[in-house]
Protein backbone atom coordinates (compact mmCIF):
# COMPACT_ATOMS: atom_id res chain seq x y z
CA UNK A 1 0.00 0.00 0.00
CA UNK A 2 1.33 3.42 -1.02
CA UNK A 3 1.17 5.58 1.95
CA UNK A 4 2.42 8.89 2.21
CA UNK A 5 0.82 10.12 4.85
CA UNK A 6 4.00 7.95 6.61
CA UNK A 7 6.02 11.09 6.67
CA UNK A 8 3.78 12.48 9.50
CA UNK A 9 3.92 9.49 12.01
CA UNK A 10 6.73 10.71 13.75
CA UNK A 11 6.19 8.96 17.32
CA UNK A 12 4.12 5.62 18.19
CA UNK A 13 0.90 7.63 19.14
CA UNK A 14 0.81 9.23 15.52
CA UNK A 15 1.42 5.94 13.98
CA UNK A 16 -1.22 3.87 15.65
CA UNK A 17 -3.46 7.08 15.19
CA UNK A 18 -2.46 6.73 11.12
CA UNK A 19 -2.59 2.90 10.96
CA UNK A 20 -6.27 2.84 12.53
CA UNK A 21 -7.69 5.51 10.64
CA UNK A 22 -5.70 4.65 6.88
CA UNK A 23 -5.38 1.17 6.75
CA UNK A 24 -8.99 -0.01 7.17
CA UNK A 25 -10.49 2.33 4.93
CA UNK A 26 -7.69 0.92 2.24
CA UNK A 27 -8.76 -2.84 2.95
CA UNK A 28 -12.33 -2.20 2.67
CA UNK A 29 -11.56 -2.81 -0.71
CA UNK A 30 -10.45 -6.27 -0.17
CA UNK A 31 -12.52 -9.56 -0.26
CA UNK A 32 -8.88 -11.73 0.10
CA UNK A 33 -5.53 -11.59 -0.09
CA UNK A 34 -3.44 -14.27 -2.29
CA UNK A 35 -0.18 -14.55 -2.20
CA UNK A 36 1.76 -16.97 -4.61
CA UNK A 37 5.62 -17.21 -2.67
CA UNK A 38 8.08 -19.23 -4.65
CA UNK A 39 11.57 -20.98 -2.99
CA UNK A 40 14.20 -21.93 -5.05
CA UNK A 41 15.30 -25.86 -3.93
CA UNK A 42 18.42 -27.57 -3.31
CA UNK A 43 18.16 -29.80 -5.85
CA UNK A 44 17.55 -27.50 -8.50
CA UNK A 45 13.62 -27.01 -9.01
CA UNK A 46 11.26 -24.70 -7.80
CA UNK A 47 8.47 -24.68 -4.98
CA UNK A 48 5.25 -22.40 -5.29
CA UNK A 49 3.01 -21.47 -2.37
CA UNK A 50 -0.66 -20.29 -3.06
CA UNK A 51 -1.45 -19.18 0.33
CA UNK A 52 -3.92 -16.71 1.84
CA UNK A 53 -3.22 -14.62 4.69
CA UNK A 54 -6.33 -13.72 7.02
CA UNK A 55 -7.10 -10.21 5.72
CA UNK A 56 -10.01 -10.03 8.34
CA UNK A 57 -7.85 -10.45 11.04
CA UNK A 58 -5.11 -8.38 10.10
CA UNK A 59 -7.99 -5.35 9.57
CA UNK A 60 -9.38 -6.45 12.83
CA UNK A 61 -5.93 -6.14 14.41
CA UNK A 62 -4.95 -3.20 12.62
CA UNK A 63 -7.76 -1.04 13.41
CA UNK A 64 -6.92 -1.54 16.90
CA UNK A 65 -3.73 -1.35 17.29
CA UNK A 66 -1.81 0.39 20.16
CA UNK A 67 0.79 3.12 20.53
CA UNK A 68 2.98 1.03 22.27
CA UNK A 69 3.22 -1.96 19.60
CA UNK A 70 5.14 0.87 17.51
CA UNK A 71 8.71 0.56 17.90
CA UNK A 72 12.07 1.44 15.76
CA UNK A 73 14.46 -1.41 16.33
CA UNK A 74 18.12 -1.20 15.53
CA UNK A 75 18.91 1.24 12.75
CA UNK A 76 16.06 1.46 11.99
CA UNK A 77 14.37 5.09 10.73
CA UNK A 78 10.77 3.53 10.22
CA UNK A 79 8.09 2.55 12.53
CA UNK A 80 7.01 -0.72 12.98
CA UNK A 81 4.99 -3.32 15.36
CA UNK A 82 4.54 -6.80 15.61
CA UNK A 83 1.23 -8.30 16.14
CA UNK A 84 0.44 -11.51 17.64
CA UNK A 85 -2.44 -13.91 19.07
CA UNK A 86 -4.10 -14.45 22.42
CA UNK A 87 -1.55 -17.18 23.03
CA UNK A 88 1.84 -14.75 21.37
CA UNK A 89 2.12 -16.27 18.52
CA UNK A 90 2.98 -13.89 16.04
CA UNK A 91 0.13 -13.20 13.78
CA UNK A 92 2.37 -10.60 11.17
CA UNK A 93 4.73 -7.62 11.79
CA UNK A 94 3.90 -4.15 9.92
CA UNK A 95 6.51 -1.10 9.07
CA UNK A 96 5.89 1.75 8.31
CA UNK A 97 8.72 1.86 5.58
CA UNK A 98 9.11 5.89 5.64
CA UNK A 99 11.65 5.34 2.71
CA UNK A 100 9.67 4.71 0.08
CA UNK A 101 6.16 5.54 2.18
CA UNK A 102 5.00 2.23 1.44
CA UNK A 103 3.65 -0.45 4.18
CA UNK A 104 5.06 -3.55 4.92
CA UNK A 105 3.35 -6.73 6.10
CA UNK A 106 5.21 -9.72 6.80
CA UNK A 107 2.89 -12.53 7.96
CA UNK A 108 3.09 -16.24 9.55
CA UNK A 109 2.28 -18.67 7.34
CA UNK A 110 1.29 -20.93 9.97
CA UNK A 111 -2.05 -18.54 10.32
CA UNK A 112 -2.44 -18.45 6.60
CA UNK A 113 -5.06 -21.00 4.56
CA UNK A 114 -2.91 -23.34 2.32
CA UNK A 115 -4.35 -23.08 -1.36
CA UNK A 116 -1.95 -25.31 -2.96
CA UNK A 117 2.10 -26.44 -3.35
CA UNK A 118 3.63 -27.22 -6.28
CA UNK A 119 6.94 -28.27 -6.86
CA UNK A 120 9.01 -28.41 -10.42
CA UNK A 121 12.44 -30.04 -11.21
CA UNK A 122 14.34 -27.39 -13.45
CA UNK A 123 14.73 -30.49 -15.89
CA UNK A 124 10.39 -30.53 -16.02
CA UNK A 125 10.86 -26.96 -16.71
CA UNK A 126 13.55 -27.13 -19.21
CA UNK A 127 11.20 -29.85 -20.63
CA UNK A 128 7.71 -27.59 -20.27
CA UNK A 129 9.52 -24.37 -21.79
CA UNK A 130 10.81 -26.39 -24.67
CA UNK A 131 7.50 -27.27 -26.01
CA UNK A 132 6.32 -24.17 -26.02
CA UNK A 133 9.00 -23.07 -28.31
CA UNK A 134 8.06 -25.47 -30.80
């Protein structure tokens, strides 16, 4: 999500303030969220990952999220906060990425619905691309 209103959350309280009020109205948009993640294997092939992270919770949890979830850890110059479950399992982490004013979501993939995994040997794709050349 483009977001420059990023510039102005200059303390936790202004970027909990931003994140509650921004955020939902930009995922009112959204019936899901599908995200195809792809791992490169050992033995030369390819893995792909159709997996859905829980858009309602993340809204839920993002429009009621806290000042004090908003940290800046290490170097960093951008806000972020990590948000996790009743029992602290980690749920995703979101920054506030004020160098390109774009949010971030990282997310646990153990909360995420599992749509599908398919795996290719790079000879099956050497293979696959050759007959569509001809």
């Amino acid at each position: 999500m483009e977001a420059r209103w990023i510039r102005e959350c200059t303390n936790p309280a202004k970027c909990a303030a931003a994140v509650r009020t921004h955020v939902p109205a930009h995922m009112a948009g959204y019936d899901r969220i599908i995200v195809l993640r792809a791992f490169r294997l050992k033995g030369r092939g390819m893995r792909y990952d159709l997996v859905e992270p829980p858009a309602a919770v993340i809204l839920e949890k993002l429009s009621a999220v806290s000042p004090s979830g908003f940290t800046k850890e290490g170097a960093m110059v951008s806000y972020g906060a990590s948000i996790d479950d009743a029992d602290g399992s980690r749920i995703f982490r979101i920054l506030l990425d004020s160098s390109v004013e774009k949010i971030r979501i990282w997310f646990s993939v153990a909360h995420c619905r599992m749509h599908g995994s398919w795996t290719f040997k790079s000879a099956d794709v050497q293979q696959y691309a050759a007959t569509l050349r001809g």
